[in-house]
C-alpha atoms as a PDB file:
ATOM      1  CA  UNK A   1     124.587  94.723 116.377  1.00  0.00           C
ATOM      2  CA  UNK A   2     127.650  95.795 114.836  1.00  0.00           C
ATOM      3  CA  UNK A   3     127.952  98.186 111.623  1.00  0.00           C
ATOM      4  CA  UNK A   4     130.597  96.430 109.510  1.00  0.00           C
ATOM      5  CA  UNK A   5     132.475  97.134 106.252  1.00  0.00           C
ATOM      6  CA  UNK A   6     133.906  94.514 104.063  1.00  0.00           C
ATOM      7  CA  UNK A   7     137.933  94.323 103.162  1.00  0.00           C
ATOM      8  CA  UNK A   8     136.261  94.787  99.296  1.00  0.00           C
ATOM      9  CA  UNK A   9     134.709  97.798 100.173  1.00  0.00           C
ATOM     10  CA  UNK A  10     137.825  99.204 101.887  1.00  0.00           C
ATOM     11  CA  UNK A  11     139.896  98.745  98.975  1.00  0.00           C
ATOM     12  CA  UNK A  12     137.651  99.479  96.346  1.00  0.00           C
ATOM     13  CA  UNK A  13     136.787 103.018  97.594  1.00  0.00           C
ATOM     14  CA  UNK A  14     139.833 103.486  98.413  1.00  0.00           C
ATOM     15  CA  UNK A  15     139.203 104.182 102.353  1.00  0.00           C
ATOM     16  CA  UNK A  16     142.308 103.073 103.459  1.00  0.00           C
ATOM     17  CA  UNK A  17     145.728 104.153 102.590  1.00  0.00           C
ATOM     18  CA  UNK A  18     147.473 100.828 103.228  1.00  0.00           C
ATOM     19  CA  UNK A  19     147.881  98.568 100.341  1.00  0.00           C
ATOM     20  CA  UNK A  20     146.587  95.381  99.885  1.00  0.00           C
ATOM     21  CA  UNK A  21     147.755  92.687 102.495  1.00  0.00           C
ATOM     22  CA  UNK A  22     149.573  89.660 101.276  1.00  0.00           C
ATOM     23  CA  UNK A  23     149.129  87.758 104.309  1.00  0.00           C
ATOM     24  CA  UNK A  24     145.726  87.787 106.532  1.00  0.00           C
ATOM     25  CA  UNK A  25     145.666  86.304 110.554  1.00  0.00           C
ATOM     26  CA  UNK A  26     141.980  86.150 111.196  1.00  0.00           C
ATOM     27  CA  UNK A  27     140.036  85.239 114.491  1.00  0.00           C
ATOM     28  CA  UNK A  28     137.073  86.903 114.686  1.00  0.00           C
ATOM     29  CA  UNK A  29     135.092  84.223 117.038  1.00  0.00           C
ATOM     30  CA  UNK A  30     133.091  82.655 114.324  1.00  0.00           C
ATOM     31  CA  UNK A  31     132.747  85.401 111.644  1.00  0.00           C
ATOM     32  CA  UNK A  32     135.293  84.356 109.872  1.00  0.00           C
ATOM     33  CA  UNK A  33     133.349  82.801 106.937  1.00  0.00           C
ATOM     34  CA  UNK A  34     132.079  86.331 106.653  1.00  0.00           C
ATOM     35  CA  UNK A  35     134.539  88.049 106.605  1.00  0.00           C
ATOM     36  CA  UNK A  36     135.761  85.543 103.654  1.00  0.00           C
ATOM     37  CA  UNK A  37     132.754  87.033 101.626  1.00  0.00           C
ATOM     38  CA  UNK A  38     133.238  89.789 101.890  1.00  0.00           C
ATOM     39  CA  UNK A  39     136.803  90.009 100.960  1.00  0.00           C
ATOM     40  CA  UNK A  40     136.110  87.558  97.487  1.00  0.00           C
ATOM     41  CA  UNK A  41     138.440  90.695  95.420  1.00  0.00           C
ATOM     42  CA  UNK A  42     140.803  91.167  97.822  1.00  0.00           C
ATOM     43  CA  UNK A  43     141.560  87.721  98.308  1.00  0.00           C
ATOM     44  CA  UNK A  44     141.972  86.625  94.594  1.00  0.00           C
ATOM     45  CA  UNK A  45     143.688  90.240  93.865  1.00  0.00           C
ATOM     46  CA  UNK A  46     146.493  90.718  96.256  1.00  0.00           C
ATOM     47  CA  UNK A  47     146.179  87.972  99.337  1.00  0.00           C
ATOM     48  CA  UNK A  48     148.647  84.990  98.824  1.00  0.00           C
ATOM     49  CA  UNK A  49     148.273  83.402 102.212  1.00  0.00           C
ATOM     50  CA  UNK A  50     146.120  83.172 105.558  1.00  0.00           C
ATOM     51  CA  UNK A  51     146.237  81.743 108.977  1.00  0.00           C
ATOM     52  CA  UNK A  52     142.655  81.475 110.382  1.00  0.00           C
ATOM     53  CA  UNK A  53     140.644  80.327 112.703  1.00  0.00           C
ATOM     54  CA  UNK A  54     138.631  77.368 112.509  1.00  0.00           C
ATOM     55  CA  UNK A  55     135.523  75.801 114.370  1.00  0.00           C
ATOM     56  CA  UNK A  56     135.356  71.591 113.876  1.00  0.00           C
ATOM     57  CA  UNK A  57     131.800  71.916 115.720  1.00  0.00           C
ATOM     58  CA  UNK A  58     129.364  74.615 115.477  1.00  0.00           C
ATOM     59  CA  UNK A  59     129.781  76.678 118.976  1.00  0.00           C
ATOM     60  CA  UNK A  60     127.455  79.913 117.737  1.00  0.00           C
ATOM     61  CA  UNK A  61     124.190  80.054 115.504  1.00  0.00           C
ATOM     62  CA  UNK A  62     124.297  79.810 112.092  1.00  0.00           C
ATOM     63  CA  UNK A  63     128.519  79.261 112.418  1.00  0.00           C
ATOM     64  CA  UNK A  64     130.571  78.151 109.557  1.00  0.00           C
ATOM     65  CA  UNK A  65     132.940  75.309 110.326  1.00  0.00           C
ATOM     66  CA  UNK A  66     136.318  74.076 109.148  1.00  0.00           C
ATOM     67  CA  UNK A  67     134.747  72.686 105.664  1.00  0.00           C
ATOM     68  CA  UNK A  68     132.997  75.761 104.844  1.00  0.00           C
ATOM     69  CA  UNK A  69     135.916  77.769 104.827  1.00  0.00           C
ATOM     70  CA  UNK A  70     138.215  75.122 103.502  1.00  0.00           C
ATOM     71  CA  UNK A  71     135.899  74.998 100.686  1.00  0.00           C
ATOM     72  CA  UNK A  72     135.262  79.004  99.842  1.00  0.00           C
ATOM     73  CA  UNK A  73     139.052  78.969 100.163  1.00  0.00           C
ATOM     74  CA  UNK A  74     139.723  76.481  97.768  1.00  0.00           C
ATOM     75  CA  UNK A  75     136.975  78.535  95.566  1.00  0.00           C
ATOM     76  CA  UNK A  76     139.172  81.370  95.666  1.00  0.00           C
ATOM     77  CA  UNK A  77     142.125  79.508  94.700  1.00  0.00           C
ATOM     78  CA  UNK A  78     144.123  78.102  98.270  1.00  0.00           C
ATOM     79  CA  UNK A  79     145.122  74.820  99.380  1.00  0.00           C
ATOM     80  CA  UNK A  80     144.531  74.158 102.269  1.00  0.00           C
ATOM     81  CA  UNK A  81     148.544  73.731 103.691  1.00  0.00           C
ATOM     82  CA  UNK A  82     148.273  72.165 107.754  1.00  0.00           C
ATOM     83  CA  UNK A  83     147.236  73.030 110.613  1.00  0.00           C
ATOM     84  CA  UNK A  84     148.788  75.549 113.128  1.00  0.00           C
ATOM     85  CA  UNK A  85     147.011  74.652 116.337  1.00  0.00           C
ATOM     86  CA  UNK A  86     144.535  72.538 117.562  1.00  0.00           C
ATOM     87  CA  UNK A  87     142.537  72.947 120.845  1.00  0.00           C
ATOM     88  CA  UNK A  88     140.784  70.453 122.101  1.00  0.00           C
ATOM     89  CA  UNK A  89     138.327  70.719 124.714  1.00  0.00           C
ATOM     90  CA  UNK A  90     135.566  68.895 126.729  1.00  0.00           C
ATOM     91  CA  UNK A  91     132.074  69.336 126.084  1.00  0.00           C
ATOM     92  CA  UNK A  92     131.312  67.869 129.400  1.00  0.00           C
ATOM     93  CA  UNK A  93     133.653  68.708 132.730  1.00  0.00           C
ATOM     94  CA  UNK A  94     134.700  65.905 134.758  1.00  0.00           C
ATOM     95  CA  UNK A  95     136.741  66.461 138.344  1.00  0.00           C
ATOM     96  CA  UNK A  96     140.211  66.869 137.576  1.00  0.00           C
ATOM     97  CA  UNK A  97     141.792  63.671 137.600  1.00  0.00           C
ATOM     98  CA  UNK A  98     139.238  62.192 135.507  1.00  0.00           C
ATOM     99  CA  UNK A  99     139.746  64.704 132.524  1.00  0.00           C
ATOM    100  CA  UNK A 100     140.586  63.377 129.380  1.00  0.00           C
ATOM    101  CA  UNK A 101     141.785  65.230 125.750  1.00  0.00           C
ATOM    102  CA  UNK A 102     138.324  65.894 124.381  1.00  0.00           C
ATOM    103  CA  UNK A 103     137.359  66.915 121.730  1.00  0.00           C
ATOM    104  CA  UNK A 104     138.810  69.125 118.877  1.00  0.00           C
ATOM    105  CA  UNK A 105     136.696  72.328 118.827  1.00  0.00           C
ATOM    106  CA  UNK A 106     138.973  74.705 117.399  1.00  0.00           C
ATOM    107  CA  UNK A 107     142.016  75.896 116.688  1.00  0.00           C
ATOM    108  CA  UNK A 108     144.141  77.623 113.106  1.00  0.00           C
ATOM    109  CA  UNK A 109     144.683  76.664 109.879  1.00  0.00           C
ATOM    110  CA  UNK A 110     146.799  77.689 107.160  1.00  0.00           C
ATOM    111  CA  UNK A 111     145.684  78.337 103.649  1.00  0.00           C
ATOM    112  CA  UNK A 112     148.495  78.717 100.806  1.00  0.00           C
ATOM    113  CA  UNK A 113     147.753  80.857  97.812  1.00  0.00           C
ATOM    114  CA  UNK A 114     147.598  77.996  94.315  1.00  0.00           C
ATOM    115  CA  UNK A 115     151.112  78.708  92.485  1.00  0.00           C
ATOM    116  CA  UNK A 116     149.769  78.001  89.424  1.00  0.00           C
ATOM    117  CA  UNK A 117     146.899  80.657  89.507  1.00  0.00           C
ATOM    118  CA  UNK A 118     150.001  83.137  90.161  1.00  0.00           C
ATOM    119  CA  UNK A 119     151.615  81.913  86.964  1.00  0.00           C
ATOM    120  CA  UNK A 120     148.712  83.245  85.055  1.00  0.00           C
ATOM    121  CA  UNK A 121     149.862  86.664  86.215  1.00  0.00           C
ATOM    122  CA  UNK A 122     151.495  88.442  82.575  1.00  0.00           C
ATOM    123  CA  UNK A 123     153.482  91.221  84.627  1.00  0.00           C
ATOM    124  CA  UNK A 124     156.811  89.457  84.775  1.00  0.00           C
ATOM    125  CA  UNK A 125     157.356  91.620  87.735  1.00  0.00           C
ATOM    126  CA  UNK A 126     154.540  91.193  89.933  1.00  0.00           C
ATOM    127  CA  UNK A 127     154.762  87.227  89.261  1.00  0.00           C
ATOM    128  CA  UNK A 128     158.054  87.399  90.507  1.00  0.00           C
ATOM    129  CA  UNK A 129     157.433  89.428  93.579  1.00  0.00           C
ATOM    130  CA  UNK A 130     154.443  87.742  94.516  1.00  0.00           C
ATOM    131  CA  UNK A 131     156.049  84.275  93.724  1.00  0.00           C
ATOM    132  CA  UNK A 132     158.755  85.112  96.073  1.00  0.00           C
ATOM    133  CA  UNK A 133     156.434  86.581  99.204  1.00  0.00           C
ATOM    134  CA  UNK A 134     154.729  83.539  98.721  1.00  0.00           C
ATOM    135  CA  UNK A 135     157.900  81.206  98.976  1.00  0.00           C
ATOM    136  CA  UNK A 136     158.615  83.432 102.193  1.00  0.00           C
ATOM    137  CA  UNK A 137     155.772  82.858 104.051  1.00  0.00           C
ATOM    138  CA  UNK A 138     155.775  79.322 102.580  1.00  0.00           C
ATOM    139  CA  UNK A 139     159.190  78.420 104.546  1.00  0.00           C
ATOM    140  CA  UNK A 140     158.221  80.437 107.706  1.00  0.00           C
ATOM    141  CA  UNK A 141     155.212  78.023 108.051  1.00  0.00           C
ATOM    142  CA  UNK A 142     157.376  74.909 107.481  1.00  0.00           C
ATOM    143  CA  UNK A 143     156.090  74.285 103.725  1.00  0.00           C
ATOM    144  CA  UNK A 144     159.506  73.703 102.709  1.00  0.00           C
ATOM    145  CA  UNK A 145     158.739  71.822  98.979  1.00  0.00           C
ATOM    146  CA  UNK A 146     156.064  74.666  98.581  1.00  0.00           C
ATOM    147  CA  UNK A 147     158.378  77.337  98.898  1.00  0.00           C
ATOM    148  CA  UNK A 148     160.971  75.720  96.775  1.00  0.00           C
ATOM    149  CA  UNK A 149     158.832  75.374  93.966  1.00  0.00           C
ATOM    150  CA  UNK A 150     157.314  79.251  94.533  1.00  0.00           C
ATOM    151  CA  UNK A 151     161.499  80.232  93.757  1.00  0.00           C
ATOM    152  CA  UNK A 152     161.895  77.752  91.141  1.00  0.00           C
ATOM    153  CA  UNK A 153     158.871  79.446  89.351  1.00  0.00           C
ATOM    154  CA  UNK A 154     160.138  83.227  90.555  1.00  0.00           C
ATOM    155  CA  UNK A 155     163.372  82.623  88.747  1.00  0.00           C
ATOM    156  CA  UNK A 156     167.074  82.962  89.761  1.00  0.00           C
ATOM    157  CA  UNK A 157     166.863  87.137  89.441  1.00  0.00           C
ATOM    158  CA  UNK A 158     167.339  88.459  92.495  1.00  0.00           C
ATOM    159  CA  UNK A 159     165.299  91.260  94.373  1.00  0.00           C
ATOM    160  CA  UNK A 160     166.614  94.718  93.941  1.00  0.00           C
ATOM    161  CA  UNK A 161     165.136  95.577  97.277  1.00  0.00           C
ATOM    162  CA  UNK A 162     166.797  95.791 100.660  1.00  0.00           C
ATOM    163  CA  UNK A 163     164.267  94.215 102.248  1.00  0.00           C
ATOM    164  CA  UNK A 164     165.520  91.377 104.986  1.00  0.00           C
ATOM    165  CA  UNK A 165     162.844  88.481 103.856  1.00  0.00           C
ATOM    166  CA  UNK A 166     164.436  89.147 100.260  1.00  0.00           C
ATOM    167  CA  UNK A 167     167.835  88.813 101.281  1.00  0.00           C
ATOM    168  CA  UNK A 168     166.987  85.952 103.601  1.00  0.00           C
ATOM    169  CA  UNK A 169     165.568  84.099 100.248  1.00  0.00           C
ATOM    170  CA  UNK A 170     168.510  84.880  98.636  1.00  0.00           C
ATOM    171  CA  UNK A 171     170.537  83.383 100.795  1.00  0.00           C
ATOM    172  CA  UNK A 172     168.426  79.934 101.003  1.00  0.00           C
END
């Protein structure tokens, strides 16, 4: 047994100095669904995109699989984007030679933030910001028409900041 505190709980009491993450990588070997609960606030507040693990068959008791999450996701206001790897793997071992692709078990999926639930935002200056970090991690990922759209919505002001993903979206 493990003591565990949720990503809620760290940001509502304030137990970490760090703010909010934009962007969450989780693989936690089949507590990710849990994790998901308990970061409900942090997700809809300040999270614009993961890359997570998935399960396509239940390996460990009571394990959430790739529809669960895709669905508490999509709850929480994400599309579901692509796929970022895919492992497949035998359930049965055969002498090499005889080994085929198996099945898919697992692998990482990417989860995009709705743009249209960050157009509800009425700061004209957090829209923009998060409407262009969005964009960014929206091109790294290959989401091209995603990201476009994410600028289109930001507007043509540029970022005052010296930061090199804002100068790169400048410049594209």
């Amino acid at each position: 047994e493990l003591d565990a505190v949720s990503l809620d709980h760290l940001y509502r009491e304030k137990t970490v100095s760090a703010p909010p993450p934009d962007f969450l990588s989780i693989d936690v070997e089949a507590a990710e669904y849990e994790l998901l609960i308990g970061a409900k606030e942090t997700l809809k507040d300040s999270v614009l995109a993961l890359n997570i693990e998935i399960e396509f068959h239940k390996i460990h008791k009571d394990q959430k699989v790739f529809g669960d999450v895709s669905a508490l996701l999509a709850e929480q206001g994400f599309h579901f984007a692509s796929f970022t790897e895919l492992l497949p793997m035998s359930l049965y071992r055969s002498p090499v030679g005889l080994r085929g692709s198996g099945l898919l078990i697992n692998g990482e999926a990417l989860f995009l933030r709705k743009i249209n639930d960050l157009d509800k935002i009425v700061d004209a200056a957090v829209r923009h910001v998060k409407l262009r970090k969005l964009a960014f991690i929206s091109l790294l990922y290959g989401q091209i028409e995603y990201g476009l759209e994410c600028l289109r919505r930001a507007g043509t002001s540029r970022d005052a900041s010296p930061r090199a993903y804002g100068k790169f979206l400048d410049e594209f």
